[in-house]
Protein backbone atom coordinates (compact mmCIF):
# COMPACT_ATOMS: atom_id res chain seq x y z
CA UNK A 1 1.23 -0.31 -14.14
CA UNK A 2 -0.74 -2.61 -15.73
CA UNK A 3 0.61 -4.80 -18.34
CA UNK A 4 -1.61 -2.85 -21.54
CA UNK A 5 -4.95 -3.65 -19.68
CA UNK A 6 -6.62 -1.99 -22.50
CA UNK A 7 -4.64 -3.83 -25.38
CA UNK A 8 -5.72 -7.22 -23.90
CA UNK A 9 -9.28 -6.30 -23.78
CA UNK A 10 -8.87 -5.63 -27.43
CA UNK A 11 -7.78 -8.86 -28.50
CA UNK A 12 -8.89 -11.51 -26.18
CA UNK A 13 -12.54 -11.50 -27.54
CA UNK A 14 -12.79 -14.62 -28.81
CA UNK A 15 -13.75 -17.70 -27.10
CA UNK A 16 -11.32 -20.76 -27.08
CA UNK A 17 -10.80 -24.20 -25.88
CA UNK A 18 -8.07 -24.76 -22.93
CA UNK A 19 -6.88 -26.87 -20.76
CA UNK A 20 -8.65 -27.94 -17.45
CA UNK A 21 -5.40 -26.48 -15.73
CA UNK A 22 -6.03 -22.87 -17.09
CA UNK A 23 -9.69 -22.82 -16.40
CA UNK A 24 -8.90 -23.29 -13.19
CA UNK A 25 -6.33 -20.64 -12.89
CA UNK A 26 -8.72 -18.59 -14.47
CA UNK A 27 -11.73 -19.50 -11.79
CA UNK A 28 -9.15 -18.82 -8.84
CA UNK A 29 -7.97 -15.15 -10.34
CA UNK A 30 -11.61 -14.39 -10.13
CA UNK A 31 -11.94 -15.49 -6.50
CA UNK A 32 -8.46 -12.99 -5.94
CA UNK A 33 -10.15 -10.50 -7.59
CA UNK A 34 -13.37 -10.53 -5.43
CA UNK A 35 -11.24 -11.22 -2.43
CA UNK A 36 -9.15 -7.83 -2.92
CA UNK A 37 -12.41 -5.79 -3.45
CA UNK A 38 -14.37 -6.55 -0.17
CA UNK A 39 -10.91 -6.96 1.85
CA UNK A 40 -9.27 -3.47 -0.09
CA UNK A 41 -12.66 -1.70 0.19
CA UNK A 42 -13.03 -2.72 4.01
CA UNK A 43 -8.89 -2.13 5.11
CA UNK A 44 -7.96 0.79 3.16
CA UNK A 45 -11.35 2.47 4.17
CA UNK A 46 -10.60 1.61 7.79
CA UNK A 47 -7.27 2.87 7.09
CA UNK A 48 -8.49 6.00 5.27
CA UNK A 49 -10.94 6.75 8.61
CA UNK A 50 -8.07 5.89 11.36
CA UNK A 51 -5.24 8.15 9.60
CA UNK A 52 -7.65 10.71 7.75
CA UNK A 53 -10.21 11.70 11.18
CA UNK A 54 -9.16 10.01 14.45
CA UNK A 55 -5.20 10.55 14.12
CA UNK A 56 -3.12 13.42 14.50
CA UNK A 57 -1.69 14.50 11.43
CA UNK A 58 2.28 14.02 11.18
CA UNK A 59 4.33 13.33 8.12
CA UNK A 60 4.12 9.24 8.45
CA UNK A 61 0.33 9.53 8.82
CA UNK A 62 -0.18 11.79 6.32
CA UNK A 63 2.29 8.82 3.64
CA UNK A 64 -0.01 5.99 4.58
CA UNK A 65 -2.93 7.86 4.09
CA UNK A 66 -2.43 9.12 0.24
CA UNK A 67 -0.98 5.35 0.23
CA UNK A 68 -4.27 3.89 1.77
CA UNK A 69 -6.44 6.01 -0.69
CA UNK A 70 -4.57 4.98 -3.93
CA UNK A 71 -5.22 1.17 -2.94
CA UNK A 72 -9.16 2.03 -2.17
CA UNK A 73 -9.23 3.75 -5.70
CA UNK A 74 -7.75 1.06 -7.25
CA UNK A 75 -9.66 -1.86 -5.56
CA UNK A 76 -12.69 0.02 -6.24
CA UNK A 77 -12.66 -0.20 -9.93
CA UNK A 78 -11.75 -3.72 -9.80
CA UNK A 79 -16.07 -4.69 -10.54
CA UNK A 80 -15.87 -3.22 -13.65
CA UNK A 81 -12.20 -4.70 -14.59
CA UNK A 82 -14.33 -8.46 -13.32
CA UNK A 83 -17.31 -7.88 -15.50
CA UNK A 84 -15.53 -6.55 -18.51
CA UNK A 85 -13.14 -9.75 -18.25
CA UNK A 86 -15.86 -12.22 -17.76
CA UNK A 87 -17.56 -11.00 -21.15
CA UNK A 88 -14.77 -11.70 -22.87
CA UNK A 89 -12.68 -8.50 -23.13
CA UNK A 90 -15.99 -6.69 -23.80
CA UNK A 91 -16.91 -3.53 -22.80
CA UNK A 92 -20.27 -2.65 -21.67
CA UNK A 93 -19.48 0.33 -19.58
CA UNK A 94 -19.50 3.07 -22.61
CA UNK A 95 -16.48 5.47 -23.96
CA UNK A 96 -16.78 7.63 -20.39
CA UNK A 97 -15.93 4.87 -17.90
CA UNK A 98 -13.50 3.37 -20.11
CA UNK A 99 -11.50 6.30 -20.05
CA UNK A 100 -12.09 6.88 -16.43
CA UNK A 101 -11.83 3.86 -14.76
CA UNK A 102 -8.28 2.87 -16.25
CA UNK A 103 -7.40 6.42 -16.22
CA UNK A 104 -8.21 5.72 -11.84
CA UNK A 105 -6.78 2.55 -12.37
CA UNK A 106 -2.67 3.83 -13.44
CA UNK A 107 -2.76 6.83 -12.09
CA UNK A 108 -3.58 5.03 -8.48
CA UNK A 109 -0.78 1.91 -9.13
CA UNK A 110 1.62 4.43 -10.28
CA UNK A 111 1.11 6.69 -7.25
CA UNK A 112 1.19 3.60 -5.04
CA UNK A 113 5.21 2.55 -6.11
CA UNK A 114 5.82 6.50 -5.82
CA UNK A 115 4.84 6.60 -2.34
CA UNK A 116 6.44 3.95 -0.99
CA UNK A 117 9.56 5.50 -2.74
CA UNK A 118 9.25 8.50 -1.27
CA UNK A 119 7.97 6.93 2.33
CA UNK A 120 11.63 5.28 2.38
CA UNK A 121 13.27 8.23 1.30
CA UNK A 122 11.72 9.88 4.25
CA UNK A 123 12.61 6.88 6.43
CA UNK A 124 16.22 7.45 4.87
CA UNK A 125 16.33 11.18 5.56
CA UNK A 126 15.41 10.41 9.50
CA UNK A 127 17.83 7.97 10.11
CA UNK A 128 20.83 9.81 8.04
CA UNK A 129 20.02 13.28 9.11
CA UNK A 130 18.16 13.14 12.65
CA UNK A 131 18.91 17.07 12.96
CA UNK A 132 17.73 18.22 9.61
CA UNK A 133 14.51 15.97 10.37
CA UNK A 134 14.02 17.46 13.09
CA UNK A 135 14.06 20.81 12.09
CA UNK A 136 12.81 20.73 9.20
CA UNK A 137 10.53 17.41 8.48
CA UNK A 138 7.24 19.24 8.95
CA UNK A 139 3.70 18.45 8.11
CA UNK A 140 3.65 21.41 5.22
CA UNK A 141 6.39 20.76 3.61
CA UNK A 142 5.38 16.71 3.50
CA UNK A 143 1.92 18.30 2.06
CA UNK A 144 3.77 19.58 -0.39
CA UNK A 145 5.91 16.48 -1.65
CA UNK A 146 3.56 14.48 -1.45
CA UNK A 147 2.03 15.94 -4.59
CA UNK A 148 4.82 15.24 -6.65
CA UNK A 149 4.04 11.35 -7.24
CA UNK A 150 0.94 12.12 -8.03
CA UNK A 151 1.97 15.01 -10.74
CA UNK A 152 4.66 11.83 -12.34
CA UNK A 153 1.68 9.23 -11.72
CA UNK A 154 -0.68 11.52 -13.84
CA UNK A 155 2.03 12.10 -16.49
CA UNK A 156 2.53 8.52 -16.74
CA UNK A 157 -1.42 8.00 -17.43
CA UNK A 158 -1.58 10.47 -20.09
CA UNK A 159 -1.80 8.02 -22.69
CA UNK A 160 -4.43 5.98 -21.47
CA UNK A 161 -6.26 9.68 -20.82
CA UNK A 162 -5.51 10.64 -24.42
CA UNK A 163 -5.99 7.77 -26.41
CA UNK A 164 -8.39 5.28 -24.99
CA UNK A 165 -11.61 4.58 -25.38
CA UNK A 166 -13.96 2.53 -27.03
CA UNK A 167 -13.94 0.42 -30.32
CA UNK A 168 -15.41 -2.07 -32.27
CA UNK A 169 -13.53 -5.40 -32.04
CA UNK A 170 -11.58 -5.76 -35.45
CA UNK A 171 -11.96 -9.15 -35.54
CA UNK A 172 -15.87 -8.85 -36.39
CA UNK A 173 -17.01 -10.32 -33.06
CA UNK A 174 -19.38 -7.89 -32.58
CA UNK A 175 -18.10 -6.86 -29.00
CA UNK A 176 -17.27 -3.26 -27.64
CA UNK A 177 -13.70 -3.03 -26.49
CA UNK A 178 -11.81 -0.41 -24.72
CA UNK A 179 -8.66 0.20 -25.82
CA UNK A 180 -6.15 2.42 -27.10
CA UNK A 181 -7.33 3.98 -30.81
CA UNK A 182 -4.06 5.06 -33.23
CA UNK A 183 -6.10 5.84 -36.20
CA UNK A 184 -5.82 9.99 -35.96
CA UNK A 185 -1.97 9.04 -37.09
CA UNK A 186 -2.62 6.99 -40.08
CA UNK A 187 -6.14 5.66 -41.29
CA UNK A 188 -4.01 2.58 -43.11
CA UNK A 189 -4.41 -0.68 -41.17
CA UNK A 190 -1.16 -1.84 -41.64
CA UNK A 191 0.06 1.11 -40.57
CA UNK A 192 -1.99 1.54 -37.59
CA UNK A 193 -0.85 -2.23 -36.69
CA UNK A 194 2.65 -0.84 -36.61
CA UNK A 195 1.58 2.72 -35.07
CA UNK A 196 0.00 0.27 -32.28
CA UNK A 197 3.05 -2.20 -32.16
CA UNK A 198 6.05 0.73 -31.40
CA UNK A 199 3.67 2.92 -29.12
CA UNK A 200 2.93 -0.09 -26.88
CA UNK A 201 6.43 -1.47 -27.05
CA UNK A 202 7.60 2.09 -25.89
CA UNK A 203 4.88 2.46 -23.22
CA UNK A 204 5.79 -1.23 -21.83
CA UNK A 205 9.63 -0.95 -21.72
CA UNK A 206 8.99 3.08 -19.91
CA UNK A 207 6.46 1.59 -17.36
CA UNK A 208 8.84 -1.32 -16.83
CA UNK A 209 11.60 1.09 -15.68
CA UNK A 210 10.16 3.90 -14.18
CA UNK A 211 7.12 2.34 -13.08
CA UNK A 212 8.70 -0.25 -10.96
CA UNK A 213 12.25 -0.67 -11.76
CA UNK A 214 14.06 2.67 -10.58
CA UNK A 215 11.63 2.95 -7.40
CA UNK A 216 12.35 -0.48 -6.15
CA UNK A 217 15.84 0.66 -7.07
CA UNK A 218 15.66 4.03 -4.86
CA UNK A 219 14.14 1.65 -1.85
CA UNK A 220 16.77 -0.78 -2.14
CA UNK A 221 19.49 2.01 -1.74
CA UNK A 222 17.49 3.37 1.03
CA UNK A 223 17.56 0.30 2.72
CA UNK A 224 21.15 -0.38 2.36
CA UNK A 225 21.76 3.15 4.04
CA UNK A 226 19.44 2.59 6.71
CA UNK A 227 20.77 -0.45 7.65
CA UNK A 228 24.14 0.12 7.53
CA UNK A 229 23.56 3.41 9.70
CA UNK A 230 21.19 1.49 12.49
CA UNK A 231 23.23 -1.57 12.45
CA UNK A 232 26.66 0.42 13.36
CA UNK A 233 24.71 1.47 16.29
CA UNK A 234 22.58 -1.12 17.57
CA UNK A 235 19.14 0.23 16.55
CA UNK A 236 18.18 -2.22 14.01
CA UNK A 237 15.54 -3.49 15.85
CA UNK A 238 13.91 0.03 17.13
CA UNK A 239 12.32 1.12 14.73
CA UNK A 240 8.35 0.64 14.62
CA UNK A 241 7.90 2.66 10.93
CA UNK A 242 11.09 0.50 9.34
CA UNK A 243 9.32 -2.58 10.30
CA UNK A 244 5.84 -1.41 9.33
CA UNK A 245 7.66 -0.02 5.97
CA UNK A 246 9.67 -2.70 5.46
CA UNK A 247 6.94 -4.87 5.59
CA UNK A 248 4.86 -2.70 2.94
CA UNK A 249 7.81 -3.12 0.74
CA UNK A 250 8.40 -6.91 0.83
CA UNK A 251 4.42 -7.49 0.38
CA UNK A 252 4.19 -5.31 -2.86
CA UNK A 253 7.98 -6.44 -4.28
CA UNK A 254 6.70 -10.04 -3.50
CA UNK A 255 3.26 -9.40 -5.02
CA UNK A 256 4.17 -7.54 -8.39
CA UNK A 257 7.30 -8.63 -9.62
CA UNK A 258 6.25 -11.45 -11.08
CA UNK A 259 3.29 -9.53 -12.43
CA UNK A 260 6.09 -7.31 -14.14
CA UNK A 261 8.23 -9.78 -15.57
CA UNK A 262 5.25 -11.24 -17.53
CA UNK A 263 4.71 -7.62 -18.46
CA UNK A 264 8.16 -7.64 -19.61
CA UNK A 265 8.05 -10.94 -21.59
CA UNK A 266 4.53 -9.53 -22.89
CA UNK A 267 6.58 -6.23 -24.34
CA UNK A 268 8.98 -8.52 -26.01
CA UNK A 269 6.64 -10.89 -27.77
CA UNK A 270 4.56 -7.94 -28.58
CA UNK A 271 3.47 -8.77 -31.93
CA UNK A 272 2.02 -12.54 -30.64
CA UNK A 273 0.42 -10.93 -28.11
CA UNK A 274 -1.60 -8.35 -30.80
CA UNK A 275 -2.69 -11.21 -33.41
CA UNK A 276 -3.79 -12.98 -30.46
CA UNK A 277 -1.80 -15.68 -29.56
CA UNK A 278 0.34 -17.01 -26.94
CA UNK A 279 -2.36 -18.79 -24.20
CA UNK A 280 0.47 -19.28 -21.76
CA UNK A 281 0.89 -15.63 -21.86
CA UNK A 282 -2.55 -14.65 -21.39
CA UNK A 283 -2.87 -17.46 -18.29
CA UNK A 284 0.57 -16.07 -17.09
CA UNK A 285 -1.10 -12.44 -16.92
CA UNK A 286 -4.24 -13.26 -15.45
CA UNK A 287 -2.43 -15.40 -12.68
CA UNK A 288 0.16 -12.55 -11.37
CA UNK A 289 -2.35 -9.60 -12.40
CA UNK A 290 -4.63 -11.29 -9.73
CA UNK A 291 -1.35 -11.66 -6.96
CA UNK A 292 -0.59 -8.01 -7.83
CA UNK A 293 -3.54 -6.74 -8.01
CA UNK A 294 -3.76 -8.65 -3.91
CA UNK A 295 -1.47 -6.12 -2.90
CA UNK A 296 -3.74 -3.17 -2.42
CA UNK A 297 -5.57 -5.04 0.56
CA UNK A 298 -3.01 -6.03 1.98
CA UNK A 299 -1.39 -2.83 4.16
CA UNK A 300 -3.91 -2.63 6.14
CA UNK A 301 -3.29 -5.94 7.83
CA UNK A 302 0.18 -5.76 7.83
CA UNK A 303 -0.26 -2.03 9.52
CA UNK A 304 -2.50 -4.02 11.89
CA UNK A 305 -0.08 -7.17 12.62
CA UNK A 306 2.94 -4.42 13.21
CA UNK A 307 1.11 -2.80 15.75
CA UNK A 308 2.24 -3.05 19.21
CA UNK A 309 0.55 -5.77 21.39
CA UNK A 310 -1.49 -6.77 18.42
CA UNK A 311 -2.70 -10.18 20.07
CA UNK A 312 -4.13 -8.63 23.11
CA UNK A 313 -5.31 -5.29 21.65
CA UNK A 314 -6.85 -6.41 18.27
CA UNK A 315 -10.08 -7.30 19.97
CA UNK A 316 -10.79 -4.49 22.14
CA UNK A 317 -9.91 -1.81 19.18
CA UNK A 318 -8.62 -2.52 15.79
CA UNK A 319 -8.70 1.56 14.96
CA UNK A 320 -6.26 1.81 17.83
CA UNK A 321 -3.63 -1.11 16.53
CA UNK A 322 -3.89 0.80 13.27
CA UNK A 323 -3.08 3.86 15.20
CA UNK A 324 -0.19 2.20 16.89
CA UNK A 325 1.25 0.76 13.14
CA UNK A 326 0.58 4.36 11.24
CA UNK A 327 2.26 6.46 14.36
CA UNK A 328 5.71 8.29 13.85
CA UNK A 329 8.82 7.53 15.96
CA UNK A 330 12.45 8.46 15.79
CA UNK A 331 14.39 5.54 14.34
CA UNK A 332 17.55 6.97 16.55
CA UNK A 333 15.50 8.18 19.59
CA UNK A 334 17.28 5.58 22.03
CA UNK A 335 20.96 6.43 20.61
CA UNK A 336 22.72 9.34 22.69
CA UNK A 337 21.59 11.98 25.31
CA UNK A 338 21.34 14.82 22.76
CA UNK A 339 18.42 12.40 21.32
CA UNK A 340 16.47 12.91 24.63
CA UNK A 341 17.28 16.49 25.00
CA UNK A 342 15.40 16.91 21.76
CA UNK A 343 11.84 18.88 21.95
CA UNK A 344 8.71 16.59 22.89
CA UNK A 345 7.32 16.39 19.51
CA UNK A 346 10.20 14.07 18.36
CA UNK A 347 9.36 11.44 20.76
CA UNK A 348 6.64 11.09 18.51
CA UNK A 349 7.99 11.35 15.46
């Protein structure tokens, strides 16, 4: 979901003069970056260990976990994205890593928007349909749904796996870029330029949309259910998962939609942005890139924070807050008598 990572390696080689302002934006999405690495690469692994080996395995648990490991995949290749950006789009890595790091990189951001789709879709399902939850919501068939944003994610990345890798800058600079190569369509540079110009326009406008539009769309109409179901009967407040998810939600809506409306703008002024120009643009990216990129370390606080008695337990076990945040409950468990009379392993779900 990156706004054409690869394309902006390809053109930002050169070196110029800007404004005190932008340098400093600059320094302080560097300091974002290295902040999200130790913090993502501490939380999600903590995360990862809590849900993955010391947890029982339910259908929540087993969300936050492929959730928690597309975050630490992601924040792990962030070095490379650092070092590569500091060198001026250059690429020192060689044709492997630049394949397989971004290929990491989208299929991980894509799976992340996927999941919290289907997490609320889930949420949706237990709050609309306690019975059918109950009987059938089970671990295996959660094992198996869970694959399918990760099957979309990896068609989504199949551009990036097909047709990046590594180049010489055309500009002469000298530098090794990674980027996306058109030339097996036309050898013609003009013709590659436009080659480059519709396939990037198409792959902007269809990550725009299905990327992050129609998710955020499906968890805004999940929300609106859920809502309107718990609110009719007093539950709005009961629900530990809704708050934890709703949290999740409102930190990654918050932290990459202005990340894709530059993308958006970015797609429009397309041609600018391949000959090089537009410095706002470039500033604009690097700014909400760094905010969105602060996403991925952030659920594991806010799983922490949502945890019950966080103040007074946080010291004696942070694994067992987490355990408290990640843990299943029934959104509806407090509404009638034929609630309680279901069997005990609802009371934790």
């Amino acid at each position: 979901m990156e706004v054409n990572s690869s394309l902006s390696s390809n053109v930002s080689g050169g070196m110029h003069a800007v404004p005190a302002g932008y340098l400093v934006l600059d320094i302080f999405s560097y300091l974002v970056f290295a902040l999200t690495f130790v913090l993502g690469i501490l939380g999600n692994g903590l995360v990862i260990w809590v849900a993955g080996f010391r947890m029982t395995h339910t259908v929540t648990t087993l969300s936050y976990l492929n959730l928690a490991l597309a975050d630490f995949s992601f924040t792990a290749t962030l070095p490379f994205r650092v070092v590569s950006k500091a060198m001026g789009g250059h690429w020192p890595f060689g044709w492997f890593l630049c394949k397989f790091i971004h290929t990491i990189v989208d299929i991980n951001l894509f799976g992340s928007v996927f999941l919290i789709s289907l997490i609320a879709l889930d949420r949706c399902t237990c709050v609309l349909c306690p019975v059918w939850a109950q009987n059938h919501r089970t671990l295996s068939l959660a094992k198996r749904v869970i694959i399918v944003p990760w099957i979309f994610a990896l068609l989504l990345t199949l551009p990036i796996i097909i047709r990046l890798t590594t180049m010489a800058d055309e500009r002469g600079t000298g530098k090794i870029v990674c980027g996306f190569d058109f030339s097996p369509w036309t050898k013609d540079p003009v013709e590659r330029r436009k080659v480059a110009f519709t396939m990037l326009m198409v792959r902007g406008i269809i990550r725009f949309i299905i990327g992050f539009s129609i998710p955020m769309s499906i968890v805004a109409v999940c929300y609106g259910l859920i809502a309107t179901k718990m609110y009719r009967q007093g539950l709005i407040k009961s629900s530990r998962p809704l708050r934890v998810l709703s949290f999740v939600v409102a930190a990654f809506f918050l932290c990459w939609f202005p990340y894709q409306v530059v993308a958006l703008i970015v797609t429009v002024r397309l041609r600018e942005w391949l000959l090089g120009m537009g410095q706002d643009l470039r500033i604009a990216v690097n700014v909400t890139s760094a905010l969105a990129f602060f996403n991925s370390c952030l659920n594991p606080m806010l799983y922490v924070f949502m945890g019950r008695d966080f103040r007074e337990r946080l010291i004696q076990s942070l694994p067992t807050s987490l355990e408290r945040a990640l843990s299943e409950d029934s959104p509806l468990s407090t509404n009638t008598a034929a609630d309680s009379a279901s069997p005990p392993a609802e009371a934790e779900l």
